[in-house]
N, C-alpha and C. Protein backbone atom coordinates (compact mmCIF):
# COMPACT_ATOMS: atom_id res chain seq x y z
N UNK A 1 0.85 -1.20 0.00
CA UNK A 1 0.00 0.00 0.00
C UNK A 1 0.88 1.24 0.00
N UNK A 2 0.50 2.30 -0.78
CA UNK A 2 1.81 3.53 -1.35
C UNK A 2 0.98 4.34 0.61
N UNK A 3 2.36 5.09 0.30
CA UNK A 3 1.88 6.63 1.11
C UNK A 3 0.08 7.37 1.37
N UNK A 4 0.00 7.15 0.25
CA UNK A 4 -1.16 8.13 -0.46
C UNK A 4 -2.13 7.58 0.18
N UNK A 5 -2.36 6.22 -0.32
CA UNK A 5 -3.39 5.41 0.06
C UNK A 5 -3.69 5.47 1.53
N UNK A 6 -2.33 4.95 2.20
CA UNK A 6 -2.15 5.34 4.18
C UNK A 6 -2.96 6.33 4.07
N UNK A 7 -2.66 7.62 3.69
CA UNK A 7 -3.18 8.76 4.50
C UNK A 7 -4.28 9.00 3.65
N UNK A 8 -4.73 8.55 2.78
CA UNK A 8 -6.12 8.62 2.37
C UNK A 8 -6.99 7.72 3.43
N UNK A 9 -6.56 6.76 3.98
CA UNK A 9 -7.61 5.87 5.51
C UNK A 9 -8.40 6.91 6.28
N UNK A 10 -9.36 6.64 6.79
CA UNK A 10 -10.05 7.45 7.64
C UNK A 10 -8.91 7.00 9.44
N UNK A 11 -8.95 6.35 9.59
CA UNK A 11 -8.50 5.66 10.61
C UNK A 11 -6.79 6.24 10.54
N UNK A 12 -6.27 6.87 9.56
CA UNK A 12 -4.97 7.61 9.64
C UNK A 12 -5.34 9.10 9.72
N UNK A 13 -6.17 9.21 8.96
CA UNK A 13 -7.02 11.02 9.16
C UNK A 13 -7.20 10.95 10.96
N UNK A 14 -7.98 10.00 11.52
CA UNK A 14 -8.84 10.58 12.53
C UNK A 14 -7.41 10.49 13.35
N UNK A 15 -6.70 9.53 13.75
CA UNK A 15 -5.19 9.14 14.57
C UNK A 15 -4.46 10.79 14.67
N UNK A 16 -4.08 11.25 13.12
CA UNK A 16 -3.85 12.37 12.98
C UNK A 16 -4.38 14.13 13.53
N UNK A 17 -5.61 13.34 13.39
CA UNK A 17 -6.50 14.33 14.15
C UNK A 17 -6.76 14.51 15.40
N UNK A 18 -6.74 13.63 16.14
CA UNK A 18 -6.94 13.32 17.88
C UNK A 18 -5.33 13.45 18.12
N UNK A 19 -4.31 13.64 17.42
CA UNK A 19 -3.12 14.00 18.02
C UNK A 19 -2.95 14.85 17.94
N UNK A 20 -3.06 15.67 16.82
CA UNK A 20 -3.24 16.94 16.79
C UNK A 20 -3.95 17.89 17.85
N UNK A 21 -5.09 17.48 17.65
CA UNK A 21 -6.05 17.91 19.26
C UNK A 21 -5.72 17.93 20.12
N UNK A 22 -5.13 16.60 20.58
CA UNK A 22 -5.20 16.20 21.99
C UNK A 22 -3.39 15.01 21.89
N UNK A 23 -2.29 15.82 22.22
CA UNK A 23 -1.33 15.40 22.17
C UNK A 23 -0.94 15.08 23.63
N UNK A 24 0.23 14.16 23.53
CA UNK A 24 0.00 13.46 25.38
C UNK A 24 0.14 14.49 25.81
N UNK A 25 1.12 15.85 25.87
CA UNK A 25 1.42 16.26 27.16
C UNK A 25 0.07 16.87 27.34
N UNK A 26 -1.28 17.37 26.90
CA UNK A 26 -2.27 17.54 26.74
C UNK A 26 -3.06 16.82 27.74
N UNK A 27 -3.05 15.97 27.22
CA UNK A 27 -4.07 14.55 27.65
C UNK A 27 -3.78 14.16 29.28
N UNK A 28 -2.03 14.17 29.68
CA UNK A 28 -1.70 13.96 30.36
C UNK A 28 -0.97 14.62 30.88
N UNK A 29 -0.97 16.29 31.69
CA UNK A 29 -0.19 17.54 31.43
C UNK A 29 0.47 17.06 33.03
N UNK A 30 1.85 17.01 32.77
CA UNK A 30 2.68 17.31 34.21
C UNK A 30 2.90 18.87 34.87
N UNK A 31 2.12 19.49 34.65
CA UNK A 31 1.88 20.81 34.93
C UNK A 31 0.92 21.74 34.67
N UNK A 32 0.24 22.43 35.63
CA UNK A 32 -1.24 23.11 35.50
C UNK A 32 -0.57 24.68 35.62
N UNK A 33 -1.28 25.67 34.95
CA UNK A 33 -1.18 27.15 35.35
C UNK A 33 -1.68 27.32 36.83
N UNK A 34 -0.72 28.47 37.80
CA UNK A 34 -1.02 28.57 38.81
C UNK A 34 -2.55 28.90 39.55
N UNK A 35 -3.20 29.24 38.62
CA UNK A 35 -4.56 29.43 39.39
C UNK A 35 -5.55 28.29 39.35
N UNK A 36 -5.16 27.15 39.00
CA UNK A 36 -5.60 25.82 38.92
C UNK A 36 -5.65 25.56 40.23
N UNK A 37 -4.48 26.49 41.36
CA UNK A 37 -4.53 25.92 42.65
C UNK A 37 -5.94 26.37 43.56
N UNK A 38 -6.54 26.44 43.05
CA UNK A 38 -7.86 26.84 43.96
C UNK A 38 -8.66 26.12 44.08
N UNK A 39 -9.59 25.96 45.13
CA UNK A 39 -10.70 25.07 46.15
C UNK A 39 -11.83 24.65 44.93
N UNK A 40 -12.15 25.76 43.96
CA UNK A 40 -12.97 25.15 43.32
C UNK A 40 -12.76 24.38 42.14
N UNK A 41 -11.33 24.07 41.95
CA UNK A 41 -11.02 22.76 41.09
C UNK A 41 -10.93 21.70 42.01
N UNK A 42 -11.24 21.32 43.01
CA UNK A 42 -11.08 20.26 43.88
C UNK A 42 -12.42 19.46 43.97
N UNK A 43 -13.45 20.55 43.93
CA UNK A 43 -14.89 20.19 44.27
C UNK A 43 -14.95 19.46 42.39
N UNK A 44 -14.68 19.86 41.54
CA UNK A 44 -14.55 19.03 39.99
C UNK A 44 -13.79 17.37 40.27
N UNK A 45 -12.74 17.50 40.94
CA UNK A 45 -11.97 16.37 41.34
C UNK A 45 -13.18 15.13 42.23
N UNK A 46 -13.58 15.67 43.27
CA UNK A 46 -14.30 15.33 43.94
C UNK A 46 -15.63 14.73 43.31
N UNK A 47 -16.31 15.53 42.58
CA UNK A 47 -17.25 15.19 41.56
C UNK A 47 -16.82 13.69 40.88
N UNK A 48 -15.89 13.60 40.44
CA UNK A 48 -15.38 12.44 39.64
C UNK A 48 -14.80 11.51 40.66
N UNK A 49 -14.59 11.43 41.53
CA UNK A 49 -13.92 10.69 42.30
C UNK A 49 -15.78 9.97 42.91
N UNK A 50 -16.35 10.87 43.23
CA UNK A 50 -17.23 10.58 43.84
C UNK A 50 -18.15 9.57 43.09
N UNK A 51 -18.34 9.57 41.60
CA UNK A 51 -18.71 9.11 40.71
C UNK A 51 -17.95 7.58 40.21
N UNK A 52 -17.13 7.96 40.60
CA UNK A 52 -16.04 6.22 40.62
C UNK A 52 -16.98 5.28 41.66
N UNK A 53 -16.70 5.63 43.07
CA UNK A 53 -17.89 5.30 44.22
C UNK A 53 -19.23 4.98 43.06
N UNK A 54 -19.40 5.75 43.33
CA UNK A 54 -21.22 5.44 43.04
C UNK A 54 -21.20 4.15 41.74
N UNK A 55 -20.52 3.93 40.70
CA UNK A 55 -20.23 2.81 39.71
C UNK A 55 -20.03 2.10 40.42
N UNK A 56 -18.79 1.75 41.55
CA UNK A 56 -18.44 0.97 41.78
C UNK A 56 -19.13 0.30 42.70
N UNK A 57 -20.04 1.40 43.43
CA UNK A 57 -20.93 -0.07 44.33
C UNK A 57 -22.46 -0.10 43.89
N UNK A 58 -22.72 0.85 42.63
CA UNK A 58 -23.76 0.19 41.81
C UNK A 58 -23.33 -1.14 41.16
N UNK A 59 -22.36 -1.47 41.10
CA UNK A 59 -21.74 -2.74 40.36
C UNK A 59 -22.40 -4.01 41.30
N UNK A 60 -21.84 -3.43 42.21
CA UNK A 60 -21.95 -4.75 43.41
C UNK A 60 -23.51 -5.02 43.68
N UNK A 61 -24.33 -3.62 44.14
CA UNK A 61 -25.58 -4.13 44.11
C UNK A 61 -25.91 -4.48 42.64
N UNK A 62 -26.46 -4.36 41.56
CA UNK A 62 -26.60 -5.09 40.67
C UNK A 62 -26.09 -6.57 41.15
N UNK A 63 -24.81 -6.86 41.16
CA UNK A 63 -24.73 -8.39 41.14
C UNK A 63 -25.40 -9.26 42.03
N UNK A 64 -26.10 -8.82 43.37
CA UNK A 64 -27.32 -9.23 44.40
C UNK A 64 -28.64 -9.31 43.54
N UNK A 65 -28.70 -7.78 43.31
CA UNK A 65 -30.01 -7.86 42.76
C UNK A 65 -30.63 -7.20 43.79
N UNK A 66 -32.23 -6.29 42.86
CA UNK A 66 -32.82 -4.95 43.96
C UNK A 66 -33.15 -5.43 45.46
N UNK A 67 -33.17 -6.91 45.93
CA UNK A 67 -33.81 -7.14 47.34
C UNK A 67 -32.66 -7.13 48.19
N UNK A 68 -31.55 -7.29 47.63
CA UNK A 68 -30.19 -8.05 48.54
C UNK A 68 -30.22 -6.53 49.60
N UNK A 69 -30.43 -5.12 49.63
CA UNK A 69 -30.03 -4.18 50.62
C UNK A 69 -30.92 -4.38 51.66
N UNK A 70 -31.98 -5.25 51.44
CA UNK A 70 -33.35 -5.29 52.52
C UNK A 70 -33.34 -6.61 53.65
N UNK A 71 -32.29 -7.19 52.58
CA UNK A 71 -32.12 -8.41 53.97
C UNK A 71 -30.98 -9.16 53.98
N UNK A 72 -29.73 -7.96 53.84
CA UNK A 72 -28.56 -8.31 54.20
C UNK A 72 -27.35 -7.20 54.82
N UNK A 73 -27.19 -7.12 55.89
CA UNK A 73 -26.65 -6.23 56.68
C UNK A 73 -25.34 -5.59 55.68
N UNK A 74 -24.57 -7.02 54.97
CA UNK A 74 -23.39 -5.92 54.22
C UNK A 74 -24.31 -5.59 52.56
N UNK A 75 -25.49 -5.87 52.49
CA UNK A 75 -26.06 -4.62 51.41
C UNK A 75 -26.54 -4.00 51.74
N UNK A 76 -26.61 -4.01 53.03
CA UNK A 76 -27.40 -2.24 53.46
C UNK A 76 -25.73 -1.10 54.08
N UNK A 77 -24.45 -1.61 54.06
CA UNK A 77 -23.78 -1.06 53.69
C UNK A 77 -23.37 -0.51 52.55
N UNK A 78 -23.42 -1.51 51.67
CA UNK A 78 -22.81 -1.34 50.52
C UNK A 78 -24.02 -0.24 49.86
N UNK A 79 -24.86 -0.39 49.99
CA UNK A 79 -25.97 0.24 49.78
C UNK A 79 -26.44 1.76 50.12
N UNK A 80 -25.85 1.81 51.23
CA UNK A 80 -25.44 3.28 51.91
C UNK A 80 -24.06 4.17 51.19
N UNK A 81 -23.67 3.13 50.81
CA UNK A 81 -21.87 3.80 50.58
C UNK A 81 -22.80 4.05 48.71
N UNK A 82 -23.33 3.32 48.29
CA UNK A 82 -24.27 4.00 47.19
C UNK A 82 -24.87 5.40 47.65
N UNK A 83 -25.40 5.20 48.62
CA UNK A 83 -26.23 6.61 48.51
C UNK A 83 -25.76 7.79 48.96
N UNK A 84 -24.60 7.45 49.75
CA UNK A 84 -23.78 8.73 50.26
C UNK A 84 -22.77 8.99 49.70
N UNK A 85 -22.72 8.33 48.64
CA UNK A 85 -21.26 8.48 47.39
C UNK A 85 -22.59 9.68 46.28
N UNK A 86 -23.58 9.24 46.18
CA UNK A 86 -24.36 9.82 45.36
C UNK A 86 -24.89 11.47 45.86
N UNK A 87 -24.70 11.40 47.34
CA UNK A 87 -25.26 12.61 47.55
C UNK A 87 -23.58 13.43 47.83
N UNK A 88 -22.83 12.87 48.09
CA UNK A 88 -20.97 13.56 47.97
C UNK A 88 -21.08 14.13 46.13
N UNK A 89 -21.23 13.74 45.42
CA UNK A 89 -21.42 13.26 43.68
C UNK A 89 -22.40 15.27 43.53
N UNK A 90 -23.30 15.17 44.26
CA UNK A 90 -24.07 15.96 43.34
C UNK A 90 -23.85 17.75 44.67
N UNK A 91 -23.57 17.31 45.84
CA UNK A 91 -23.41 18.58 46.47
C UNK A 91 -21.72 18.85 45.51
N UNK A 92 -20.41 18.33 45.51
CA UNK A 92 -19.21 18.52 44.38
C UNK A 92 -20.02 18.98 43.01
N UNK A 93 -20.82 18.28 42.88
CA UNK A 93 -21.15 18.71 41.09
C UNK A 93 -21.92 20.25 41.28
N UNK A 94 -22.35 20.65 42.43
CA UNK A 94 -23.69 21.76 41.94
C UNK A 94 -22.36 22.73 42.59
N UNK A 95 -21.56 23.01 43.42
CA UNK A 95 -20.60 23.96 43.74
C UNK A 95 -19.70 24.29 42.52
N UNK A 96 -18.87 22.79 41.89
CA UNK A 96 -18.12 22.72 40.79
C UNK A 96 -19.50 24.04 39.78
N UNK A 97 -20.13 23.34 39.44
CA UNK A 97 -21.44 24.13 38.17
C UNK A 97 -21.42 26.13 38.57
N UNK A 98 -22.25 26.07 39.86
CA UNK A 98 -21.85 27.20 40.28
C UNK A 98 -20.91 28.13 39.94
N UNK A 99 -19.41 27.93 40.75
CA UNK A 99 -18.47 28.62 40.88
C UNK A 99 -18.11 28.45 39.32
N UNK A 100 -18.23 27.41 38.62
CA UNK A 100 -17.49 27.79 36.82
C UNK A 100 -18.52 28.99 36.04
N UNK A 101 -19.72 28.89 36.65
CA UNK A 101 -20.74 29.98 36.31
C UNK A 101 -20.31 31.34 36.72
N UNK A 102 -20.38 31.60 37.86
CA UNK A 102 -19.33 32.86 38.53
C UNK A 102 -18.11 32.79 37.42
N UNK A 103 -17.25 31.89 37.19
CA UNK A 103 -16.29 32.24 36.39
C UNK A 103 -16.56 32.69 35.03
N UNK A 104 -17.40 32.27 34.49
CA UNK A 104 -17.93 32.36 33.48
C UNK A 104 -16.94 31.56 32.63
N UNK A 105 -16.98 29.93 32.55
CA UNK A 105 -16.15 29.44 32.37
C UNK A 105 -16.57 28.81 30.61
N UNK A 106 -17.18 29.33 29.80
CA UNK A 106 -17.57 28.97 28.61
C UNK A 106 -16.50 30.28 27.89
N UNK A 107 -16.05 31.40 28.38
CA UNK A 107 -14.98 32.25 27.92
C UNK A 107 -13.98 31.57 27.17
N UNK A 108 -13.60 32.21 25.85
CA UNK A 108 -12.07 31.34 25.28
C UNK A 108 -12.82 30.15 24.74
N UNK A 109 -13.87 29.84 23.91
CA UNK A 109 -14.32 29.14 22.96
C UNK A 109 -14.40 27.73 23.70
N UNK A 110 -15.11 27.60 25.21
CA UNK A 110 -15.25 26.72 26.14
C UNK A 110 -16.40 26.41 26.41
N UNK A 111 -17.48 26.97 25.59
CA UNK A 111 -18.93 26.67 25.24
C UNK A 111 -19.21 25.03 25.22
N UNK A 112 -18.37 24.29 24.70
CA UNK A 112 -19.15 23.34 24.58
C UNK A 112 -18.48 22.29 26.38
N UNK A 113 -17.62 22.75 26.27
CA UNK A 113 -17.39 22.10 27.85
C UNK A 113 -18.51 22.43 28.52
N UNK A 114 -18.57 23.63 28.82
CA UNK A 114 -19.81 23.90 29.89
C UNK A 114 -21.01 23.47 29.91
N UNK A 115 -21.16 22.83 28.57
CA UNK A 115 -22.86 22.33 27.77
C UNK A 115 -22.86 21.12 28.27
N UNK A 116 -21.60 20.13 28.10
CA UNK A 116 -21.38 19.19 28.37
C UNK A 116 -21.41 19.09 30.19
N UNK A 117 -20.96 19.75 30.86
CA UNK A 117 -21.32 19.57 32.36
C UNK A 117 -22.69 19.84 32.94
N UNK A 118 -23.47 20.93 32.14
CA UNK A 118 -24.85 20.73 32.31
C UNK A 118 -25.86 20.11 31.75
N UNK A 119 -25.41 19.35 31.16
CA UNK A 119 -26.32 18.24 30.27
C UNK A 119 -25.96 17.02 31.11
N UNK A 120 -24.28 17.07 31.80
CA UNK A 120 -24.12 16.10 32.93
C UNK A 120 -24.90 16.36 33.98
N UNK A 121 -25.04 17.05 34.51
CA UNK A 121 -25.81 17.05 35.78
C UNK A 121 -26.97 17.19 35.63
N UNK A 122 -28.37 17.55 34.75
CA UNK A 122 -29.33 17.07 34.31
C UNK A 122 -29.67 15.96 34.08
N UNK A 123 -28.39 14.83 33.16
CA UNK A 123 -28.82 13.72 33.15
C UNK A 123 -28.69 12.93 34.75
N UNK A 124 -27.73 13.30 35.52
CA UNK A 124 -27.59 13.04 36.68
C UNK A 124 -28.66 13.22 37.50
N UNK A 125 -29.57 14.02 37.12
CA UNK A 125 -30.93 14.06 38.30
C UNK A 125 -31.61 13.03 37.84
N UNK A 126 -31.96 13.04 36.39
CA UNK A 126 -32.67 11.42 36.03
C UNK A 126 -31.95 10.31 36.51
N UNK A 127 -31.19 10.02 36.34
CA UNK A 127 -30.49 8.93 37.57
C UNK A 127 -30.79 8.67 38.54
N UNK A 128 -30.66 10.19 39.41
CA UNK A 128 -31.17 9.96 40.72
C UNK A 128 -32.58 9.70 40.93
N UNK A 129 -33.30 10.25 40.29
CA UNK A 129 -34.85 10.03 40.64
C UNK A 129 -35.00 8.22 40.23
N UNK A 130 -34.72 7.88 39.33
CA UNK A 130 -34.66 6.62 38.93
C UNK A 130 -34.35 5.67 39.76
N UNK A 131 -33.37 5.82 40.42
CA UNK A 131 -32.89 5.33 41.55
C UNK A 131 -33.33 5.18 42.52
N UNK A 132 -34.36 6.66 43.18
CA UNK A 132 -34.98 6.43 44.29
C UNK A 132 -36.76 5.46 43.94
N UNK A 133 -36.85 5.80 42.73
CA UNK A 133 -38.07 4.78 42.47
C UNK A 133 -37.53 2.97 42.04
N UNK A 134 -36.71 2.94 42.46
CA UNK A 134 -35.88 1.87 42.07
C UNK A 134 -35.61 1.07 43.47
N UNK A 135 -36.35 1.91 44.32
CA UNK A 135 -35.54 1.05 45.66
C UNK A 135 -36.21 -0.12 46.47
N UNK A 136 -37.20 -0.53 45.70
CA UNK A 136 -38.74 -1.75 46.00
C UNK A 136 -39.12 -1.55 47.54
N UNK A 137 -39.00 -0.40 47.99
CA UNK A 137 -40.07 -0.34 49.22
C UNK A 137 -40.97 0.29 49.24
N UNK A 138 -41.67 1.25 50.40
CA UNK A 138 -42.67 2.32 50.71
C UNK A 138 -42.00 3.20 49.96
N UNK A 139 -40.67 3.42 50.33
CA UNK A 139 -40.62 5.18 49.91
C UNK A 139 -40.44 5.29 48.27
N UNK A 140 -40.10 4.44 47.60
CA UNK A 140 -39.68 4.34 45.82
C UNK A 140 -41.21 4.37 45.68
N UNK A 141 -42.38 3.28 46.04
CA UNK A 141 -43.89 3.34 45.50
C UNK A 141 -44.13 4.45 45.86
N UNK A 142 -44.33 5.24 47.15
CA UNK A 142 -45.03 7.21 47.08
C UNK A 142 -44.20 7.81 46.22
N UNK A 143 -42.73 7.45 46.00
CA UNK A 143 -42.38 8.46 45.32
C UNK A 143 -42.68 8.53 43.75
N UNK A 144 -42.95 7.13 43.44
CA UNK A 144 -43.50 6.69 41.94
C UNK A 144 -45.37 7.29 41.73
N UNK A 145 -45.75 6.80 43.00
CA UNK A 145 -47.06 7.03 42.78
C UNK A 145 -46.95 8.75 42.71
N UNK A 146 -46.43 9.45 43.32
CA UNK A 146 -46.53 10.94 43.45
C UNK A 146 -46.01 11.55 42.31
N UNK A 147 -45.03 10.76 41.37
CA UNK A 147 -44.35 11.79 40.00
C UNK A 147 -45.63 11.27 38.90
N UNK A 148 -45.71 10.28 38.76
CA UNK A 148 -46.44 9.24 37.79
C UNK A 148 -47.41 10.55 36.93
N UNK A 149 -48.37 11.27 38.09
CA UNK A 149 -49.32 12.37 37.21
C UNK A 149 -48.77 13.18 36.99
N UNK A 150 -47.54 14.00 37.44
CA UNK A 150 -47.04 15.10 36.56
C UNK A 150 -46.17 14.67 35.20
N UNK A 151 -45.75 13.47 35.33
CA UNK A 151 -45.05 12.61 34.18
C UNK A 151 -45.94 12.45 33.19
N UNK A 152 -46.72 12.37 33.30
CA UNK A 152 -48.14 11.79 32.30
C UNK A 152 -48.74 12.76 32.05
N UNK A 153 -48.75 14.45 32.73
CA UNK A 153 -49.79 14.69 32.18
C UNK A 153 -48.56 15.99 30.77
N UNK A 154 -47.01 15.58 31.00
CA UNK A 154 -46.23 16.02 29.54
C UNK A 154 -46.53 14.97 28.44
N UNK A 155 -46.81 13.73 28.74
CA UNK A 155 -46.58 12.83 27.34
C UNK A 155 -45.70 11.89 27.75
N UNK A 156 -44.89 12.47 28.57
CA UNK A 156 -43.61 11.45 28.65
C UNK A 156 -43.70 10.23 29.22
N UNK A 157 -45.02 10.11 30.09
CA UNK A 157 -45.63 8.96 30.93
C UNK A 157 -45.61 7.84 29.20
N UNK A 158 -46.10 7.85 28.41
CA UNK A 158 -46.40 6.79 27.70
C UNK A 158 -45.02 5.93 26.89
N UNK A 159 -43.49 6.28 27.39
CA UNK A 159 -42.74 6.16 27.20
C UNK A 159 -41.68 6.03 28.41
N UNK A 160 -41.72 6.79 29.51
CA UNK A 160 -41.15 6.23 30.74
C UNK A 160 -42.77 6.49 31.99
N UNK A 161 -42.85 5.21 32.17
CA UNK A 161 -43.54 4.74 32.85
C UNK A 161 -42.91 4.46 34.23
N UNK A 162 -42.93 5.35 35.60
CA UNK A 162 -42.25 5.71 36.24
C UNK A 162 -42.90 4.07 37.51
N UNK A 163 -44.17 4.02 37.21
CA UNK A 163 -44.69 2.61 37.72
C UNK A 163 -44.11 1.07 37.25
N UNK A 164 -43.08 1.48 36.49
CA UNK A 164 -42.96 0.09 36.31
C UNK A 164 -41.22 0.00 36.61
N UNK A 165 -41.51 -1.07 37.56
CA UNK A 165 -40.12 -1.09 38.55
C UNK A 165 -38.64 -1.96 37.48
N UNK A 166 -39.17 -2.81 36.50
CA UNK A 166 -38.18 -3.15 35.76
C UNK A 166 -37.81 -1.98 34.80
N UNK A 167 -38.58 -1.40 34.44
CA UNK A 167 -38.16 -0.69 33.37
C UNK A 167 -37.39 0.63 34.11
N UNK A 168 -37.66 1.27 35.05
CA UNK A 168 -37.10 2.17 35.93
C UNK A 168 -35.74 1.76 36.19
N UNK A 169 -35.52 0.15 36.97
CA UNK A 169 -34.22 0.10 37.36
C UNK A 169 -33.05 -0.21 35.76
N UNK A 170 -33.93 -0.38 34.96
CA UNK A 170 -32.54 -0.67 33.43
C UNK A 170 -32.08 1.23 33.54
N UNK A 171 -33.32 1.87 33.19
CA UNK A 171 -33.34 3.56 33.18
C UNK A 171 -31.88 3.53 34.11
N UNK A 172 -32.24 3.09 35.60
CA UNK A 172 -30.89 3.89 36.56
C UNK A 172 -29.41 2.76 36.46
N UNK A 173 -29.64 1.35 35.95
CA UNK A 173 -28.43 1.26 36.24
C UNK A 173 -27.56 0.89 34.87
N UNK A 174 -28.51 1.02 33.51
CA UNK A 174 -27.61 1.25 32.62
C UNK A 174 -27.96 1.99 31.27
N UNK A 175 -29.04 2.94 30.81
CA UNK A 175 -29.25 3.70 30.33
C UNK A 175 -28.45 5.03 30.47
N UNK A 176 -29.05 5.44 32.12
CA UNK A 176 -28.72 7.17 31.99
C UNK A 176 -27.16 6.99 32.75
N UNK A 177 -26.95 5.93 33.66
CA UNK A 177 -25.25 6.09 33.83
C UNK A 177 -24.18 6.08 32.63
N UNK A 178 -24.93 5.46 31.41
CA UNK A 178 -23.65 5.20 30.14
C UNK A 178 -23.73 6.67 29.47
N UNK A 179 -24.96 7.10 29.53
CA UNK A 179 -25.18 8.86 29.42
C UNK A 179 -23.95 9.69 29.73
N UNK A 180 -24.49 9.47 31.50
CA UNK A 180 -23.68 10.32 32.47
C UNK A 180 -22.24 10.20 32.11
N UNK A 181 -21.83 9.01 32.32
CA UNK A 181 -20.09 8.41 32.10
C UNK A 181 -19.48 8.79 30.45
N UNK A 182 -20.37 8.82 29.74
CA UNK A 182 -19.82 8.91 28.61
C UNK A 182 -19.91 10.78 28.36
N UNK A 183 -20.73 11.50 28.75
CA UNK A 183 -20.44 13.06 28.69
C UNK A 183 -19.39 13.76 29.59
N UNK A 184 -19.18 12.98 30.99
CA UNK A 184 -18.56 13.49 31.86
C UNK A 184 -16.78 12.93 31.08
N UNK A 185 -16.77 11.59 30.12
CA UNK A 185 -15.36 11.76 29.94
C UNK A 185 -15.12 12.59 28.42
N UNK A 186 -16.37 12.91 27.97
CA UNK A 186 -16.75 13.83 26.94
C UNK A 186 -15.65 15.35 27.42
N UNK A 187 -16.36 16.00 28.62
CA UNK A 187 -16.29 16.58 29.30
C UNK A 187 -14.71 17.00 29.63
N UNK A 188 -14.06 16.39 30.45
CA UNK A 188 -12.72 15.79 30.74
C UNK A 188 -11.97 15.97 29.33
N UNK A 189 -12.06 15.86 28.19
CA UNK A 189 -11.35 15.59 27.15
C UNK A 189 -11.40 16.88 26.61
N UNK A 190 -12.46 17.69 26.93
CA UNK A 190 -12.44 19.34 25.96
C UNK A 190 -11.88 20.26 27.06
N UNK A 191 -12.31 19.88 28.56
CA UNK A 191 -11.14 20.18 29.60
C UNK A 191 -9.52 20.50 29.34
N UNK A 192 -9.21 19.64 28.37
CA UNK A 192 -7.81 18.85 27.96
C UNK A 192 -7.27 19.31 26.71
N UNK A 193 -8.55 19.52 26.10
CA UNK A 193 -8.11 20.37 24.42
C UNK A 193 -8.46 21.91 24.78
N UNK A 194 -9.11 22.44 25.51
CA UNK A 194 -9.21 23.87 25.74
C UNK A 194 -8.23 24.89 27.00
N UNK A 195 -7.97 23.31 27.52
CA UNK A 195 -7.56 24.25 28.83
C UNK A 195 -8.47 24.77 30.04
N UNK A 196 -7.97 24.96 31.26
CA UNK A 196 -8.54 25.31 32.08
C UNK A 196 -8.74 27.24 32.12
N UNK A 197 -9.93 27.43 32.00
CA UNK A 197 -10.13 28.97 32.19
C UNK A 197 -9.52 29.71 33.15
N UNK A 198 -8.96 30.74 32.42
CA UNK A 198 -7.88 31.73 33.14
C UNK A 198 -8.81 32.57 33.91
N UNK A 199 -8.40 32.68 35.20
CA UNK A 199 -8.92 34.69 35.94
C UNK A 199 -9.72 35.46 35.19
N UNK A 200 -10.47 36.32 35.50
CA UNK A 200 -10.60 37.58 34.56
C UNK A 200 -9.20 38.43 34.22
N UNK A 201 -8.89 38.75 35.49
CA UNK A 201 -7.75 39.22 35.32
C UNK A 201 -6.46 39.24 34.65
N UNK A 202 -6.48 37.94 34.06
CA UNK A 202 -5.36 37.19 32.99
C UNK A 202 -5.86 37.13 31.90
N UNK A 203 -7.28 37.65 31.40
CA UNK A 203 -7.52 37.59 30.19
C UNK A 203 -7.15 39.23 29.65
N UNK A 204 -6.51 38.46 28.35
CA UNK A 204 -5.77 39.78 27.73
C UNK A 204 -6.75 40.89 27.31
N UNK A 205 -6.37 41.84 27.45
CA UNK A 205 -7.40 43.05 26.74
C UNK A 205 -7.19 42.99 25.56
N UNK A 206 -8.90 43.27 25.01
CA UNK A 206 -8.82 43.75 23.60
C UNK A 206 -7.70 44.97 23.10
N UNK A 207 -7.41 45.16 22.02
CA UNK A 207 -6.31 46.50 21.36
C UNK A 207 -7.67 47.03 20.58
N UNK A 208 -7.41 48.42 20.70
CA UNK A 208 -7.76 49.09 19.56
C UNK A 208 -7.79 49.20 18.43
């Protein structure tokens, strides 16, 4: 196969292209600009860390199955470390959202990062609600029976049917998480090709 042909491949175009973009020291930078050192890149850290948790012991319950937290002392741990990984997950995510808002962190052609973290944490509330109607006791049935008429009376009832407990738990444990996981490393990657947003103060002035 000549030269030509190689770089006529899509699969040599795109290689070319994602290096271009996104070259290691990029991808994998041994050094951040100094105002990276602040509290509210930690609560972003935290967000994702917290989100490792929450996979990782949605994993485990899945492999029990929805009854195992109701009548087994280490799934009502493991089960807790779910729900308090989930509520660590979204107080990190709404401070992280916040404070990049105060920054106004879509500045410097970072629009689509920011789209991408609020389309993450939107899909992240469907999760959560999913989840709590997902939990086969009293409180998942009031909470199903109580959304069910405002769900139904958009349309959306005839397509997620918030009463029906199989179809709810696929919704939370592998629909809207492959969502979530796949925008948040969406996310992470334009992080990586754009850079982290500078100060106001470090942004250069316009010239005359």
């Amino acid at each position: 196969m000549s030269t030509t042909e190689i770089d006529r491949q899509w699969t040599t175009r795109l290689r070319r292209r994602a290096a271009g973009k996104l070259p290691p020291e990029k991808l994998l930078p041994d050094k951040q600009p100094s105002y990276v050192s602040s509290w509210i890149y930690v609560f972003g850290v935290t967000t994702l860390a917290a989100l490792t948790v929450v996979i990782a012991t949605g994993c485990l319950l899945a492999i029990r199955g929805p009854q195992w937290w109701h009548s087994s002392s280490v799934g009502l741990f493991v089960n807790s470390l779910h729900l308090w990984s989930v509520e660590i997950f979204f107080f990190a995510m709404v401070v992280h959202l916040w404070g990049k808002y105060f920054m106004a962190a879509w500045r410097g052609g970072r629009a689509m990062t920011w789209m991408t973290g609020v389309v993450t944490f939107l899909t992240s509330i469907g999760a959560a609600f999913t989840g709590y109607v997902s939990q086969s006791n009293f409180d998942s049935q009031w909470i199903s029976t109580q959304a069910k008429d405002g769900i139904n009376s958009t349309g959306v009832g005839a397509f997620f049917n918030v009463l029906n407990l199989g179809q709810m738990l696929m919704w939370h444990i592998v629909l809207l998480p492959l969502v979530a996981v796949l925008l948040t490393a969406i996310h992470v990657l334009l992080v990586r090709v754009k850079g982290v947003v500078p100060p106001f103060e470090d942004v250069p002035k316009a010239t005359k």
